[in-house]
Protein backbone atom coordinates (compact mmCIF):
# COMPACT_ATOMS: atom_id res chain seq x y z
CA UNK A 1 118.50 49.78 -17.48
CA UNK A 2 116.57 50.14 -20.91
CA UNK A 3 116.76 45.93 -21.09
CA UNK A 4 115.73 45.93 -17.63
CA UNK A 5 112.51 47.86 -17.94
CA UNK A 6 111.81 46.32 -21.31
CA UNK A 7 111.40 42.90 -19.49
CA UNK A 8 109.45 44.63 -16.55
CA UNK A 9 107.06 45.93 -19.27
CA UNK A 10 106.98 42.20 -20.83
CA UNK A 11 106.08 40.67 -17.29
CA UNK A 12 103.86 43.25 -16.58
CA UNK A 13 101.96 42.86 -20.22
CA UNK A 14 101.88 38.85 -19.59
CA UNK A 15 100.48 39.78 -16.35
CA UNK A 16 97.99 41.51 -17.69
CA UNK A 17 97.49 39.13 -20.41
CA UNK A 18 97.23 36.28 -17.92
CA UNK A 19 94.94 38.14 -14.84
CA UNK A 20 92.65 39.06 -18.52
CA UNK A 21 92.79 34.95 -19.52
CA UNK A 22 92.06 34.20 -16.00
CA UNK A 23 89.15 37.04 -15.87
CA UNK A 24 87.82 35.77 -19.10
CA UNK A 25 87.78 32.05 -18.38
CA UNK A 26 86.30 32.87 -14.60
CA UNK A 27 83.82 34.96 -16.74
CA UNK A 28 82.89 31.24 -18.39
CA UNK A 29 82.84 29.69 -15.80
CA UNK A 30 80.33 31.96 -14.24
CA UNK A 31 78.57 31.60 -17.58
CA UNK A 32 78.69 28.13 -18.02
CA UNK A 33 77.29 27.76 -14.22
CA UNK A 34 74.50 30.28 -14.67
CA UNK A 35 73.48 28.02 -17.44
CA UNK A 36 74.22 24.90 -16.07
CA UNK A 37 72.04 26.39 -12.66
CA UNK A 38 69.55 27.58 -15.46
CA UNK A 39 69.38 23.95 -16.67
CA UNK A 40 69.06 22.37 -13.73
CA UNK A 41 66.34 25.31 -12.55
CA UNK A 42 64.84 23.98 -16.30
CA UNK A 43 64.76 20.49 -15.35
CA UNK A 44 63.10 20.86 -12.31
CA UNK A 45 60.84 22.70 -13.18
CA UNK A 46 59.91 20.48 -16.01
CA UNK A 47 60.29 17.22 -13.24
CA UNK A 48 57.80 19.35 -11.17
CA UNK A 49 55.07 19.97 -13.99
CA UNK A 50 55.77 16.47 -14.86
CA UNK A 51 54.61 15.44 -11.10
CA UNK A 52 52.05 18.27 -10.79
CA UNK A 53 50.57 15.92 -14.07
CA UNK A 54 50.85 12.96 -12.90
CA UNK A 55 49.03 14.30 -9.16
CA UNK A 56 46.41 15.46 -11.29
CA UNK A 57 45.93 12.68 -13.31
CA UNK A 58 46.12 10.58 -10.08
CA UNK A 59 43.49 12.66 -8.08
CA UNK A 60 41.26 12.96 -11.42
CA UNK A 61 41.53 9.16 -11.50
CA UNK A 62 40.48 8.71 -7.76
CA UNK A 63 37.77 11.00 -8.52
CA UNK A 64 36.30 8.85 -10.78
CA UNK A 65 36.72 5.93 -8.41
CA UNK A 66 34.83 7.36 -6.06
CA UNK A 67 32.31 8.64 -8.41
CA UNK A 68 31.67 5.12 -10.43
CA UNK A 69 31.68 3.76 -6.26
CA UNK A 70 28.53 6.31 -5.49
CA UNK A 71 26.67 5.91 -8.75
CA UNK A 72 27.04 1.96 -8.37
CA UNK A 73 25.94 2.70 -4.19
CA UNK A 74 23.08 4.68 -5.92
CA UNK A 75 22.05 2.05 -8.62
CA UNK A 76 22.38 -0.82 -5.64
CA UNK A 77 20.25 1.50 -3.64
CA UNK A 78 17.70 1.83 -5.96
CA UNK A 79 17.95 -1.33 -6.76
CA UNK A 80 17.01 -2.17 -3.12
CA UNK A 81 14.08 -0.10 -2.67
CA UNK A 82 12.48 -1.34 -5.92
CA UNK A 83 12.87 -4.73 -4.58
CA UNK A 84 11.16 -3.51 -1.58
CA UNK A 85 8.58 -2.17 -3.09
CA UNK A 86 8.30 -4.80 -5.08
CA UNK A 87 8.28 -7.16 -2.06
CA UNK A 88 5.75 -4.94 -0.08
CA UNK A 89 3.33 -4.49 -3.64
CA UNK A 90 3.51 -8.68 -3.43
CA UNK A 91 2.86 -8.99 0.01
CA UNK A 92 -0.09 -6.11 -0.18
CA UNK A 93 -1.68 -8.31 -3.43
CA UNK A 94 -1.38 -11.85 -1.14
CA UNK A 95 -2.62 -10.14 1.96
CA UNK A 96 -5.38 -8.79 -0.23
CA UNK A 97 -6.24 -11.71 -1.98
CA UNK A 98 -6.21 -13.77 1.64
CA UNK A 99 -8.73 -11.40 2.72
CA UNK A 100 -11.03 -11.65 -0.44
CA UNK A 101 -10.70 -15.14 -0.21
CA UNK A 102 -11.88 -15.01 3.76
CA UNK A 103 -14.64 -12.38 2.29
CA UNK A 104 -15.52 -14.98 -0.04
CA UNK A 105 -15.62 -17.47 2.28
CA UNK A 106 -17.08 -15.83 4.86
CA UNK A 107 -19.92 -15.15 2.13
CA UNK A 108 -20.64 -18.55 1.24
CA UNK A 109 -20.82 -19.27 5.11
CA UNK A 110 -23.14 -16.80 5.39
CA UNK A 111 -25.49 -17.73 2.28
CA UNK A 112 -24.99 -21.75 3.42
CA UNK A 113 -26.25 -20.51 7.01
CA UNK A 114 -28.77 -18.36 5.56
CA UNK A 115 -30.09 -21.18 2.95
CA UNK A 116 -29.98 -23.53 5.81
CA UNK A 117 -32.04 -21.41 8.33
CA UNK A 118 -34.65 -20.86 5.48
CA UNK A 119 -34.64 -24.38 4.47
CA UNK A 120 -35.10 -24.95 7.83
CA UNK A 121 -37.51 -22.11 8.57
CA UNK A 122 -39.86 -23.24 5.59
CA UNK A 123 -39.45 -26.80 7.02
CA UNK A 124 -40.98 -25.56 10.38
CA UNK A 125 -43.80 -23.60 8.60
CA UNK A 126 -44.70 -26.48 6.01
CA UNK A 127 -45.14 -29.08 9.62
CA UNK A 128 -47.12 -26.50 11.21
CA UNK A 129 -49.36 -25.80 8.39
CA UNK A 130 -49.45 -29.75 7.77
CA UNK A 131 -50.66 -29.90 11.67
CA UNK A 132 -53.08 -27.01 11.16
CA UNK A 133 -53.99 -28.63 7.71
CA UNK A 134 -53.58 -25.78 5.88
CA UNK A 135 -51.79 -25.77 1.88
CA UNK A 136 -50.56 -22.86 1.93
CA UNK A 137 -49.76 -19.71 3.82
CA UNK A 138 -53.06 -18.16 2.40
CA UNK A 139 -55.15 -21.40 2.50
CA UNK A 140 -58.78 -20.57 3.50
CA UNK A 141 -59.93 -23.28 5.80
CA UNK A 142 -64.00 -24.11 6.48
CA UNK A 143 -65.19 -25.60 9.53
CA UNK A 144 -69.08 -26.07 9.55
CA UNK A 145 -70.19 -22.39 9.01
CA UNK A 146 -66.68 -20.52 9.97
CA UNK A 147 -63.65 -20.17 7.91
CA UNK A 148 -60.29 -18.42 8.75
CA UNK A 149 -56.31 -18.43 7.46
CA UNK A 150 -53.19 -19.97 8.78
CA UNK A 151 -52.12 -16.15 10.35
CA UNK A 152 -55.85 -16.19 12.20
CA UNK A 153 -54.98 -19.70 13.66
CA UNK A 154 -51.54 -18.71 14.61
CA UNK A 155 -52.77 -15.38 16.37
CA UNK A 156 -55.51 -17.66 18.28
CA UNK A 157 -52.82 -19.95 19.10
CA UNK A 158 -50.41 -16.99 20.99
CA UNK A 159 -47.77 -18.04 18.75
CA UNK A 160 -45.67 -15.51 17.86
CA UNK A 161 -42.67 -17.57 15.97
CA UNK A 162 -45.56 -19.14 13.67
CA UNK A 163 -46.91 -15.62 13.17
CA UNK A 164 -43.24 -14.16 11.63
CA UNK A 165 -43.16 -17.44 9.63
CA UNK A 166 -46.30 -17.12 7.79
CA UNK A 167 -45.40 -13.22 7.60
CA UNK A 168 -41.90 -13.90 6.47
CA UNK A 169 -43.24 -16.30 3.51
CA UNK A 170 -45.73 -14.36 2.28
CA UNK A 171 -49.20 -14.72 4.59
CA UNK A 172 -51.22 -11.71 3.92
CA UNK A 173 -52.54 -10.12 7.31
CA UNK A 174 -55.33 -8.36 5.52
CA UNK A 175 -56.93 -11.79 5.04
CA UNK A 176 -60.64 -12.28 7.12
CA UNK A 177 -61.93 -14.56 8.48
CA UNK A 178 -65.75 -15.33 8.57
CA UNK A 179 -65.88 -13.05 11.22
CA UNK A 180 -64.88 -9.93 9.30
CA UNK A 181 -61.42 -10.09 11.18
CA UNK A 182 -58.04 -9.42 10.32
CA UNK A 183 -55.46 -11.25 12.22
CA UNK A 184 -54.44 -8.18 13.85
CA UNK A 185 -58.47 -6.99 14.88
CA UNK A 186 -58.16 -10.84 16.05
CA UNK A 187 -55.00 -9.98 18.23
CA UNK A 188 -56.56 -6.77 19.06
CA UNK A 189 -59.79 -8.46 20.49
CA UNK A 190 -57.98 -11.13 22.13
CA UNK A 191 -55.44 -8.88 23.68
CA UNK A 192 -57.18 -8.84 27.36
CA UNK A 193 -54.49 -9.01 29.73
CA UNK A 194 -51.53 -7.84 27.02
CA UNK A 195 -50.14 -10.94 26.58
CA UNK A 196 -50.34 -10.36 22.83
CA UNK A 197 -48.73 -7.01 22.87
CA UNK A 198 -45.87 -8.10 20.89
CA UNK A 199 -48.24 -10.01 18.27
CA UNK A 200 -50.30 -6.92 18.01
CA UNK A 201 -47.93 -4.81 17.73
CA UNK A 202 -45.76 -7.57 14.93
CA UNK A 203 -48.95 -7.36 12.83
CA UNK A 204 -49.75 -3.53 12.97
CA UNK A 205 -45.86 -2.79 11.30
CA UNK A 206 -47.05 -5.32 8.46
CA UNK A 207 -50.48 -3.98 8.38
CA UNK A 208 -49.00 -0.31 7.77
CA UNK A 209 -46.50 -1.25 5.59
CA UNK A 210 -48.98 -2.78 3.40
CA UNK A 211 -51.14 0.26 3.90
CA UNK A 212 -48.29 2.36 2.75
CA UNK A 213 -47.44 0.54 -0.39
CA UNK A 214 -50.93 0.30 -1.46
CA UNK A 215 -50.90 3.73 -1.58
């Protein structure tokens, strides 16, 4: 009986001894696999910070893409509208030296036409006062007892063109003849029917203009 329980109380302390072992190496386990989990948990999160870096690098890189892309759109831009401006500035200076040069043209059209109509007006006057044999504009011709100027002839003659020649290059209408007359008291007294309206009136703008300045 005594041997008998003695071995009971042997199996019963290996038992124990072996459900402890097992408790104690079930305890490393757990251990070892909370630590392995806390590795893996480790290196995860590590692999995730890693590709939370590398994301940001990425999208940091793309936003610098995209920002060199719009500052070289912007300097290509500008670029653009100097050349425009540029092109519009040149365009403005040949369209504005076209039209100077037309001016200019235009001008010396003008002043050829102009030097050409008083050639040609001081032609007209020098063959009438040749006919009339007058020298000059304010040539005093004598005939027997009666004298009188190229203006006084013209006025006689109705002739109106002759009359703005003579004013135009330089005939005085306060010249008078032997009669005491003015061209215009000439036009006046030989202004019946008003056919010499015009020439009366021609020489009374001249006659008060000269009026005027004299005074």
């Amino acid at each position: 009986m005594a041997q008998a329980g003695e071995e009971q109380r042997k199996a019963e302390a290996a038992a124990a001894l072996e459900k402890q072992r097992r408790e104690e190496e079930e305890e490393r386990r757990q251990v070892e696999s909370a630590a392995e989990a806390k590795r893996q948990q480790e290196a995860e999160q590590r692999q995730q910070a890693v590709e939370a870096e590398r994301q940001l690098r990425e999208r940091e890189a793309e936003e610098r893409r995209r920002a060199s892309e719009a500052e070289q759109q912007r300097l290509i831009e500008e670029q653009l509208v100097r050349e425009d401006e540029e092109r519009r500035q040149l365009a403005e200076a040949e369209e504005e030296r076209r039209r100077q040069e037309e001016v200019a043209e235009q001008r010396r059209r003008d002043e050829e036409s102009e030097a050409a109509e008083e050639q040609n007006a001081k032609q007209r006057l020098e063959d009438w006062l040749k006919q009339e044999k007058f020298s000059g504009v304010n040539d005093k011709r004598k005939t027997m007892m009666k004298s009188k100027f190229p203006l006084h002839s013209a006025v006689k003659r109705k002739d109106a063109e002759t009359i703005q020649l003579l004013l135009r290059f330089g005939a005085d209408p306060a010249n008078k003849d032997s009669n005491g007359l003015t061209p215009k008291a000439l036009a006046e007294k030989s202004n019946r029917d008003g056919s010499m309206d015009a020439i009366v009136q021609s020489l009374a703008k001249v006659s008060f203009k000269g009026c005027a300045g004299g005074a």
